[in-house]
N, C-alpha and C. Protein backbone atom coordinates (compact mmCIF):
# COMPACT_ATOMS: atom_id res chain seq x y z
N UNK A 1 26.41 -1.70 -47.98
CA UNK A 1 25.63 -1.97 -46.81
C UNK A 1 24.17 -2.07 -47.25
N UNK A 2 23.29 -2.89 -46.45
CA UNK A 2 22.00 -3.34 -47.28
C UNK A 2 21.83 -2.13 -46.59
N UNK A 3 20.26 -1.70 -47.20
CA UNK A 3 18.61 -0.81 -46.73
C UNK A 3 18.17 -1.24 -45.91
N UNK A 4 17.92 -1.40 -44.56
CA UNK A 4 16.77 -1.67 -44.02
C UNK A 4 15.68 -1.02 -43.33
N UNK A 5 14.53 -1.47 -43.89
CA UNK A 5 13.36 -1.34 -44.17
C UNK A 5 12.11 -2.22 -43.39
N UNK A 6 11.77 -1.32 -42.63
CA UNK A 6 10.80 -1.85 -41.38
C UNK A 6 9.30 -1.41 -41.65
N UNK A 7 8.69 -2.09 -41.22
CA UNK A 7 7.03 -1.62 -41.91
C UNK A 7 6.38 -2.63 -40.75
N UNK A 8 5.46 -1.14 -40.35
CA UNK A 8 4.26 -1.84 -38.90
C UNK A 8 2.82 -1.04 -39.79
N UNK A 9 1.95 -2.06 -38.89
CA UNK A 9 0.59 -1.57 -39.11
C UNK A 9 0.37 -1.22 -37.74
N UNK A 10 -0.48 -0.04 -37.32
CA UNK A 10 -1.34 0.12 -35.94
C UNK A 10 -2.85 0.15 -36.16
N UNK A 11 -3.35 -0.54 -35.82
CA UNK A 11 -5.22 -0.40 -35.74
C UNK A 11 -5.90 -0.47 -34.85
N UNK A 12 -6.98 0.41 -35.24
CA UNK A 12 -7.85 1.00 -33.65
C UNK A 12 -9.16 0.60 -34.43
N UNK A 13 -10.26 0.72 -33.50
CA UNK A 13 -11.38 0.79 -33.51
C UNK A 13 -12.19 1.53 -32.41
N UNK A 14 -12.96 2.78 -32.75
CA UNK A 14 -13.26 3.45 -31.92
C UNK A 14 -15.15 2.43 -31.47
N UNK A 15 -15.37 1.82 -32.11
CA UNK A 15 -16.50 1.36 -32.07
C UNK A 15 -16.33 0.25 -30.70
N UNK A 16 -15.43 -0.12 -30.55
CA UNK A 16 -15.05 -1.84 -30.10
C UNK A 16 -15.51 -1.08 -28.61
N UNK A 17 -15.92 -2.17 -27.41
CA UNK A 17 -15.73 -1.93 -26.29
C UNK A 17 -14.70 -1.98 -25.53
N UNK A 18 -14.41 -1.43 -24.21
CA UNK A 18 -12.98 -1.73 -23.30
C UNK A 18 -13.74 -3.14 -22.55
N UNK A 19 -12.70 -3.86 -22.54
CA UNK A 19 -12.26 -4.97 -21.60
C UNK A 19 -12.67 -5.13 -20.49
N UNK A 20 -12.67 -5.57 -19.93
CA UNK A 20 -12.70 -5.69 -18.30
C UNK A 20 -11.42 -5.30 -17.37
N UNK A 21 -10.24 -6.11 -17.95
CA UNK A 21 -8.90 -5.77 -17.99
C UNK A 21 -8.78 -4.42 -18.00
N UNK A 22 -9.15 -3.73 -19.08
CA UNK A 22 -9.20 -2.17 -19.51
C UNK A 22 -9.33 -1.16 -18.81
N UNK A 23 -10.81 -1.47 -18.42
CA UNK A 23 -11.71 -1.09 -16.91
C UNK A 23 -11.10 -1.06 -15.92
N UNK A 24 -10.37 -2.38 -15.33
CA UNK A 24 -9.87 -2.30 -14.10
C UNK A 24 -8.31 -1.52 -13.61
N UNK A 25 -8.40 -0.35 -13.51
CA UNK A 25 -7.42 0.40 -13.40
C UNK A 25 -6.92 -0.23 -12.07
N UNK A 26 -5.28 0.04 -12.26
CA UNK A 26 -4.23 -0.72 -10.81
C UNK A 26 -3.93 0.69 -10.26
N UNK A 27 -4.12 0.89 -8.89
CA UNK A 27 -3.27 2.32 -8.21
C UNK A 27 -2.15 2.08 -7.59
N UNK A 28 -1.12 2.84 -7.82
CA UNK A 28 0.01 2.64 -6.95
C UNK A 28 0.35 3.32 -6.17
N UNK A 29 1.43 3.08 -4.87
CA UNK A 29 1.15 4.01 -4.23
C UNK A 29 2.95 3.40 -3.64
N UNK A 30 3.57 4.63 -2.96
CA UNK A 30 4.81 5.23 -2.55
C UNK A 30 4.82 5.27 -1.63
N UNK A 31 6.19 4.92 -0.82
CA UNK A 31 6.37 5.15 0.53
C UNK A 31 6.82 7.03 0.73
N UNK A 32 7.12 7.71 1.28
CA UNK A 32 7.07 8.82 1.75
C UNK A 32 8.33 9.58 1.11
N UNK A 33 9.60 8.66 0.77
CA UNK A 33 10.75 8.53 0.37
C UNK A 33 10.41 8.49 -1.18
N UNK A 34 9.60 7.96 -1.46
CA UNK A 34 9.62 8.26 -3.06
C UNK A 34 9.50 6.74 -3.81
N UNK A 35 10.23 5.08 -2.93
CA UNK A 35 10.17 3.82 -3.26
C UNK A 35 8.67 3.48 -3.84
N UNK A 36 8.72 2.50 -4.97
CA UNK A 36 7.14 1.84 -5.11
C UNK A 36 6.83 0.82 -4.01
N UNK A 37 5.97 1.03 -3.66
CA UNK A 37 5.67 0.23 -2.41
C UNK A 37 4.29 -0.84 -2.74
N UNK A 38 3.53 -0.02 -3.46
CA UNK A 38 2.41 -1.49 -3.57
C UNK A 38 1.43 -0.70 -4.76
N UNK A 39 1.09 -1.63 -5.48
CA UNK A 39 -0.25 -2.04 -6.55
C UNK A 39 -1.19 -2.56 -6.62
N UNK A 40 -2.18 -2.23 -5.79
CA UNK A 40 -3.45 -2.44 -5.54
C UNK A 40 -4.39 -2.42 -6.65
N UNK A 41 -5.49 -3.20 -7.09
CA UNK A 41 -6.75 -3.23 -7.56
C UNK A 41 -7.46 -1.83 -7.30
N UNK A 42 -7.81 -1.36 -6.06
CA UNK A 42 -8.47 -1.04 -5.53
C UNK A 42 -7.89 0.14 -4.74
N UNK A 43 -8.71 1.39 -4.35
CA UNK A 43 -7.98 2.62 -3.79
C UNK A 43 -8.26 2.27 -2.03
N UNK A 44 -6.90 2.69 -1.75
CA UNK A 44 -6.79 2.28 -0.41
C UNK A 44 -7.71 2.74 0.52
N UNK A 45 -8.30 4.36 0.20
CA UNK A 45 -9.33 4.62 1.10
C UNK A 45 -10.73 4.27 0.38
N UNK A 46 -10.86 3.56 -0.28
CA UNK A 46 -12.29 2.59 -0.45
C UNK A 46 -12.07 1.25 0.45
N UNK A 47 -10.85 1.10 1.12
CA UNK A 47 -11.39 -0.32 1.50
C UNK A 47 -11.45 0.31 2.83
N UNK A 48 -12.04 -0.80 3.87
CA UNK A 48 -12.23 -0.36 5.85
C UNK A 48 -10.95 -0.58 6.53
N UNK A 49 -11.27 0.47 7.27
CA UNK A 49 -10.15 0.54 8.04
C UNK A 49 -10.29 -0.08 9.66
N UNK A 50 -9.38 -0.38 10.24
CA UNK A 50 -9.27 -0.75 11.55
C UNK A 50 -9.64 0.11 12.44
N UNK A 51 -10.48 -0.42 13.44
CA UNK A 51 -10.74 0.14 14.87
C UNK A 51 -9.43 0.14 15.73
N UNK A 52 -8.72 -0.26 16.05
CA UNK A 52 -7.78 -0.27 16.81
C UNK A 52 -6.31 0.52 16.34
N UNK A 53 -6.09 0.48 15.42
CA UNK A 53 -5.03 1.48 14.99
C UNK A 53 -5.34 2.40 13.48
N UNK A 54 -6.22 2.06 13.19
CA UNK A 54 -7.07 2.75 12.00
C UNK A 54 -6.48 2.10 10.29
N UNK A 55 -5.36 1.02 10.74
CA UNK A 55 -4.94 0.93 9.29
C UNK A 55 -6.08 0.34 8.52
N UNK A 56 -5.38 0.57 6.98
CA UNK A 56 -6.46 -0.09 6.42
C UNK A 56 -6.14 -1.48 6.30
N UNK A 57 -7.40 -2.28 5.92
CA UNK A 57 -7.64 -4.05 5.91
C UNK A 57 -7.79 -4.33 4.28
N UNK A 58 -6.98 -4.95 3.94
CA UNK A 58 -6.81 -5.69 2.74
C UNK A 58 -6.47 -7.39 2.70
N UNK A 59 -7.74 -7.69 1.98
CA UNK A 59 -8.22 -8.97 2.46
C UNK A 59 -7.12 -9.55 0.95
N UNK A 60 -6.73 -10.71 1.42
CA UNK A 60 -5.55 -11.38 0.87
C UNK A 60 -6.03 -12.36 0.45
N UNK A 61 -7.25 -13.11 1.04
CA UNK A 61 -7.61 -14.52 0.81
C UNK A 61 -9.17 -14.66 0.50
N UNK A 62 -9.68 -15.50 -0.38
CA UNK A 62 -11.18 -15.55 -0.56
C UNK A 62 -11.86 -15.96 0.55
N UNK A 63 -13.05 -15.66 0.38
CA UNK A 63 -13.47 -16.09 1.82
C UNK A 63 -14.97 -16.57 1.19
N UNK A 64 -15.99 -16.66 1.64
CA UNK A 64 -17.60 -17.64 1.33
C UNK A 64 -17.89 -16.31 0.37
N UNK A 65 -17.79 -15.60 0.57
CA UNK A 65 -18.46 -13.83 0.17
C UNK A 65 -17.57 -13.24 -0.50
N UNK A 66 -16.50 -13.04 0.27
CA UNK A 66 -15.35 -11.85 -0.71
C UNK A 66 -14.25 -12.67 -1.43
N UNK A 67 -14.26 -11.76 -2.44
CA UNK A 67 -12.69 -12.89 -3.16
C UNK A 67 -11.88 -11.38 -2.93
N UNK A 68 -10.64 -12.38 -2.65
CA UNK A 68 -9.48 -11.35 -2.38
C UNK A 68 -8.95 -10.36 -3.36
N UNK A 69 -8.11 -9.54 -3.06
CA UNK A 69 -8.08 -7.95 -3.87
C UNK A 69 -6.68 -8.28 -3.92
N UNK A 70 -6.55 -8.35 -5.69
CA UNK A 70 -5.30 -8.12 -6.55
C UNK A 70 -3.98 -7.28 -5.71
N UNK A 71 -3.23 -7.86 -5.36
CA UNK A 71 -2.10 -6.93 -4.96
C UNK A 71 -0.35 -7.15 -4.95
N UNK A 72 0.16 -6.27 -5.27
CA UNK A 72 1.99 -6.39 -5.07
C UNK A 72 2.34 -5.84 -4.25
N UNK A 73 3.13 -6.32 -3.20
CA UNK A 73 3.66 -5.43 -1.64
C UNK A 73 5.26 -5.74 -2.25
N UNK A 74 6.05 -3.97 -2.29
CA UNK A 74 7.39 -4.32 -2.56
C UNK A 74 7.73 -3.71 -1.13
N UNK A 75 8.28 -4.92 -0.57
CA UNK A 75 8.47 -4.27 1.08
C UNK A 75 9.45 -5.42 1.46
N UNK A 76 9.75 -5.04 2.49
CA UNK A 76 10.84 -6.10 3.22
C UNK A 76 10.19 -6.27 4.47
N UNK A 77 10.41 -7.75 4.87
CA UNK A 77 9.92 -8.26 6.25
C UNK A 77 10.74 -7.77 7.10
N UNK A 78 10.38 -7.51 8.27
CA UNK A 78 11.53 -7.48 9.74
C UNK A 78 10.95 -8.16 10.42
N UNK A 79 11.66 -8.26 12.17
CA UNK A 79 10.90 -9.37 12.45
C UNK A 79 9.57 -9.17 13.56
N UNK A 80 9.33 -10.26 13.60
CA UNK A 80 7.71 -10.24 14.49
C UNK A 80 7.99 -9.25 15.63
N UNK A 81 6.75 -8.11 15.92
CA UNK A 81 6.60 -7.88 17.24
C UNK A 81 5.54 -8.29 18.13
N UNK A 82 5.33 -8.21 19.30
CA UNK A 82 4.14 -8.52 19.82
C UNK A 82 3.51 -7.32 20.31
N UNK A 83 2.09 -6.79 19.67
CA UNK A 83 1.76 -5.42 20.74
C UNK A 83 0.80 -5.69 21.34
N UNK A 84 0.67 -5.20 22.41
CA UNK A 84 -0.39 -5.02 23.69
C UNK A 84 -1.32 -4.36 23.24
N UNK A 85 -2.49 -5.00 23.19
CA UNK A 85 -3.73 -4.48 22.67
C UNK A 85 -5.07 -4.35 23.81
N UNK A 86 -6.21 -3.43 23.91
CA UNK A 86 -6.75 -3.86 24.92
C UNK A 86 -7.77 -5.53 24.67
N UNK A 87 -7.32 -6.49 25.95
CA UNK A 87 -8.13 -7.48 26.12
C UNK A 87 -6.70 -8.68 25.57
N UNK A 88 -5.57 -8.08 25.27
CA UNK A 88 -5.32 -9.16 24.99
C UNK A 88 -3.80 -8.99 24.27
N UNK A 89 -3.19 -9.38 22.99
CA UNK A 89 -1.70 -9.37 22.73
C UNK A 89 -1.97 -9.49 21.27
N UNK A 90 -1.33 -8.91 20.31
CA UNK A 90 -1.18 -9.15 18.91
C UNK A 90 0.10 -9.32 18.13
N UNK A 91 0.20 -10.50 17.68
CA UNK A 91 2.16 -10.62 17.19
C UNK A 91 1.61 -10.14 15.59
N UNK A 92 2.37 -8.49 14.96
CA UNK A 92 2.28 -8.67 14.07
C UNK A 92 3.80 -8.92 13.02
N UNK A 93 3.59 -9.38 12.11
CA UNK A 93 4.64 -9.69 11.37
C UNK A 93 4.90 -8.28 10.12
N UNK A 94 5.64 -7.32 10.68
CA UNK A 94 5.83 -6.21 9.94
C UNK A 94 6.27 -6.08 8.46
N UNK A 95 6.31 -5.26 7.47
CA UNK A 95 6.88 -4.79 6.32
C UNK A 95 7.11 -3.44 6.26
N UNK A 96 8.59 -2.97 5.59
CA UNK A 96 9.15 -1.70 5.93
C UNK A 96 9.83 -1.52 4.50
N UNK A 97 9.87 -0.22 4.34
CA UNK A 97 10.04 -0.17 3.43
C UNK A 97 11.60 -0.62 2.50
N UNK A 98 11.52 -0.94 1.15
CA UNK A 98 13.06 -1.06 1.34
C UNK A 98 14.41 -0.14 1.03
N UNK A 99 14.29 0.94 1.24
CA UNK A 99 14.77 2.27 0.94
C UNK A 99 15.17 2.92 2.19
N UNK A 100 14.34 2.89 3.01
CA UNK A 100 14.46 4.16 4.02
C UNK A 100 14.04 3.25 5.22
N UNK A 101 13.57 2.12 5.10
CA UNK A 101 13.06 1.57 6.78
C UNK A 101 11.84 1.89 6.70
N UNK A 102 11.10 2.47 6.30
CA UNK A 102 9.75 3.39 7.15
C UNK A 102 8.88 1.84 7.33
N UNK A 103 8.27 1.81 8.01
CA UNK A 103 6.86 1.08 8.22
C UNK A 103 6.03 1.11 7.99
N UNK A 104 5.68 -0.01 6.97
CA UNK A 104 4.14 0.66 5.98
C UNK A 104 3.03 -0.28 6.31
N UNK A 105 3.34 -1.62 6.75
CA UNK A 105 2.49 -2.69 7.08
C UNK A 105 2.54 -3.82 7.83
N UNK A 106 1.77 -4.90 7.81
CA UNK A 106 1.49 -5.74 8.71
C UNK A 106 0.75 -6.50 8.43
N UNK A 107 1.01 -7.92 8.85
CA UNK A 107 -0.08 -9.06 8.67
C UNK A 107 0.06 -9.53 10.28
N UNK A 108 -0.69 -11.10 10.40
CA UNK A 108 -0.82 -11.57 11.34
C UNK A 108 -0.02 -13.15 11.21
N UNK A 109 0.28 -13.13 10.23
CA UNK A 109 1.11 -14.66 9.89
C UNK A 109 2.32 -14.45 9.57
N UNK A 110 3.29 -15.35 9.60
CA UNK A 110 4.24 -15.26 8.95
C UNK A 110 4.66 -14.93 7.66
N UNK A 111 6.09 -14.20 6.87
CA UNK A 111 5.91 -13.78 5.69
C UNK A 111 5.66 -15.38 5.15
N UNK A 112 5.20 -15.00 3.71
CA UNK A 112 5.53 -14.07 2.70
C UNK A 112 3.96 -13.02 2.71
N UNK A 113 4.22 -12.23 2.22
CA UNK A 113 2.96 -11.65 1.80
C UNK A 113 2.11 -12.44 1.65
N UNK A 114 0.83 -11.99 1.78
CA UNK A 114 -0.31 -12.64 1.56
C UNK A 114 -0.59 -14.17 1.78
N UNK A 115 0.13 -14.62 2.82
CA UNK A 115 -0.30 -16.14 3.49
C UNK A 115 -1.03 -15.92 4.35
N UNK A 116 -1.74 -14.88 4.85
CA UNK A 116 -2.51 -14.38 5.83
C UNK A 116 -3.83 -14.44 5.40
N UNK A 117 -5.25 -14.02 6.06
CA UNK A 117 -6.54 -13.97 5.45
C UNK A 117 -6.41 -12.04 4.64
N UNK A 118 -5.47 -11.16 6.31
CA UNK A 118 -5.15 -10.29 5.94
C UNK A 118 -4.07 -9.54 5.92
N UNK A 119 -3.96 -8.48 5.19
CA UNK A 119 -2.79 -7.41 5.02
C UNK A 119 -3.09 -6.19 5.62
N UNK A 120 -2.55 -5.54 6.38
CA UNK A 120 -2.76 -3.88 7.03
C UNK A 120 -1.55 -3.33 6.72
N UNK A 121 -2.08 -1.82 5.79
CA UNK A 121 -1.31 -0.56 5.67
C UNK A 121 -1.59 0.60 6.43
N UNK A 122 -0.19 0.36 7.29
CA UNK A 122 -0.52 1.77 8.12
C UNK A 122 -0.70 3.01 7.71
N UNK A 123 -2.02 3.64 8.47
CA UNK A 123 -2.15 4.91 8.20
C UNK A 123 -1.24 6.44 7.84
N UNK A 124 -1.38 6.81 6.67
CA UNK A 124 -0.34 7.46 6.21
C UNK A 124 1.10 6.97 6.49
N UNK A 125 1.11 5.90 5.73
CA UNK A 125 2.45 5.51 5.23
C UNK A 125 2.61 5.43 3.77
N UNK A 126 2.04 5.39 3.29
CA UNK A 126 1.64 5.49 1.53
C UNK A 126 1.26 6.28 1.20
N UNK A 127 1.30 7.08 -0.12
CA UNK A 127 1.11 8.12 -0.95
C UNK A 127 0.88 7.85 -2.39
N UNK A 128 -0.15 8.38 -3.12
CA UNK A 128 -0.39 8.00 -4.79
C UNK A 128 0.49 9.07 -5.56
N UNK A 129 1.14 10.00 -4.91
CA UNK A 129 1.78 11.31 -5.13
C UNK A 129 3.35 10.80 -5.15
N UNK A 130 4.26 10.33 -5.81
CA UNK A 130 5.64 10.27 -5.37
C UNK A 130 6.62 10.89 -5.20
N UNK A 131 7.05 10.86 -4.19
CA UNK A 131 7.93 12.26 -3.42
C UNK A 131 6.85 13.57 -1.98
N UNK A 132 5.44 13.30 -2.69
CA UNK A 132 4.45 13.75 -1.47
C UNK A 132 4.24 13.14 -0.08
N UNK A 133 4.25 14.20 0.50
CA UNK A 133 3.86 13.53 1.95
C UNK A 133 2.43 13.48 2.12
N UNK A 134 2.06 12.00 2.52
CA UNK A 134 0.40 11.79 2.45
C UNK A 134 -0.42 12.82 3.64
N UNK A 135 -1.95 13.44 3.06
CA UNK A 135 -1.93 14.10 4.23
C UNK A 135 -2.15 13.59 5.21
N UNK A 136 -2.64 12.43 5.49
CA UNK A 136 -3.26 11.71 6.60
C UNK A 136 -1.93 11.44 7.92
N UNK A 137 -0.50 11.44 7.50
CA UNK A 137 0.55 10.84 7.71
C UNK A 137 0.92 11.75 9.08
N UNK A 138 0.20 12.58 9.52
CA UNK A 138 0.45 13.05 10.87
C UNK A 138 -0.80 13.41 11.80
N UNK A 139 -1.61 12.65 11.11
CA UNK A 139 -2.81 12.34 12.27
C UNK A 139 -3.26 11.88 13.21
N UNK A 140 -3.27 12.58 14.13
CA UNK A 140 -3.43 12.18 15.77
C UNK A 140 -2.52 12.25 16.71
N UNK A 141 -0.84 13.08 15.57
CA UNK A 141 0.22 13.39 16.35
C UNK A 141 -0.04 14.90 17.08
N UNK A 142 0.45 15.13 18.48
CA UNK A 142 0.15 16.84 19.01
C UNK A 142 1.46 17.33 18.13
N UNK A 143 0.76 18.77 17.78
CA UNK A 143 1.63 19.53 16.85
C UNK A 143 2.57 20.50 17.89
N UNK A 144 3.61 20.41 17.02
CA UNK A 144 4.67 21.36 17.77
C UNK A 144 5.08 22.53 17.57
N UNK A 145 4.97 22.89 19.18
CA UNK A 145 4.76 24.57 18.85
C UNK A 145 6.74 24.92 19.29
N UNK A 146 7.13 25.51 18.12
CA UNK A 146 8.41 26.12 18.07
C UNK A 146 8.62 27.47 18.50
N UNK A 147 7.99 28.25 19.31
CA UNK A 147 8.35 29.57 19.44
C UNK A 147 9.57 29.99 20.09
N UNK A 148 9.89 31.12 20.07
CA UNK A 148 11.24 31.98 20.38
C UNK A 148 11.80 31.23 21.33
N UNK A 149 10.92 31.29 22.68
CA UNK A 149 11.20 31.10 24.00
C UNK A 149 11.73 29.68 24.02
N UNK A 150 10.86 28.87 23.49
CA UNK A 150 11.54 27.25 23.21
C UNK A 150 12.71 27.14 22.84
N UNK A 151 13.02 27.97 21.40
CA UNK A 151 14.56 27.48 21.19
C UNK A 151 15.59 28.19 21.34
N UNK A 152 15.38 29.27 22.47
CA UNK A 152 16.41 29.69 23.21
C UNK A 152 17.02 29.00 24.33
């Protein structure tokens, strides 16, 4: 039986600069269940969030000023709802997760991802922690009080 015989070089340079590439760290982030759900450029609470349901706004498309923010949505479409908003009606076109169902987002166009100007992730539906529950993810729900008398 022959020898075989493998031979690598590795080389560094501590002098050299990082990249830009290098620099630009990707965050990921989990649905609640533990699924990868999306890979963002950018940390979700650096970008603005919505007045009306607080998600955050992730701009999908360049615009005169902003160029759009790097992203992978692993989600599944369901289909359009329409919600009642004040002044008026909003059809959004949902994404859920594909594991467990949960509901993590929303555009305003039809799929696929990012044919929209934008993308919205609902508030605490994502986590950078996998298997953590985000803390934000029960905010603005009334908390429940379990005492004796209740669950008798």
């Amino acid at each position: 039986m022959p020898k075989v015989v493998s031979r690598s070089a590795v080389s560094s340079s501590t002098d050299a600069r990082p990249t830009a590439s290098a620099a630009a760290a990707l965050r990921v982030y989990y649905c609640i269940c533990g699924e990868f759900i999306l890979v963002i450029e950018k940390s979700l609470s650096a970008l603005p969030k919505r007045q009306t349901d607080g998600a955050t706004i992730i701009r999908c498309q360049d615009s005169g000023t902003e160029n759009a923010i790097v992203l992978k949505l692993n989600a599944i479409s369901t289909d359009p709802v329409l919600v009642e908003r004040p002044g008026g009606h909003e059809r959004q076109y949902r994404f859920s997760c594909p594991r467990c169902n949960l509901l993590v987002g929303y555009q305003s166009t039809p799929p696929p991802v990012k044919s929209g100007p934008y993308l919205f992730i609902l508030r605490g539906a994502l986590t950078q922690m996998q298997g953590q529950v985000p803390k934000d993810a029960f905010d603005g729900e009334a908390a429940l009080d379990l005492s004796e008398t209740e669950t008798q």
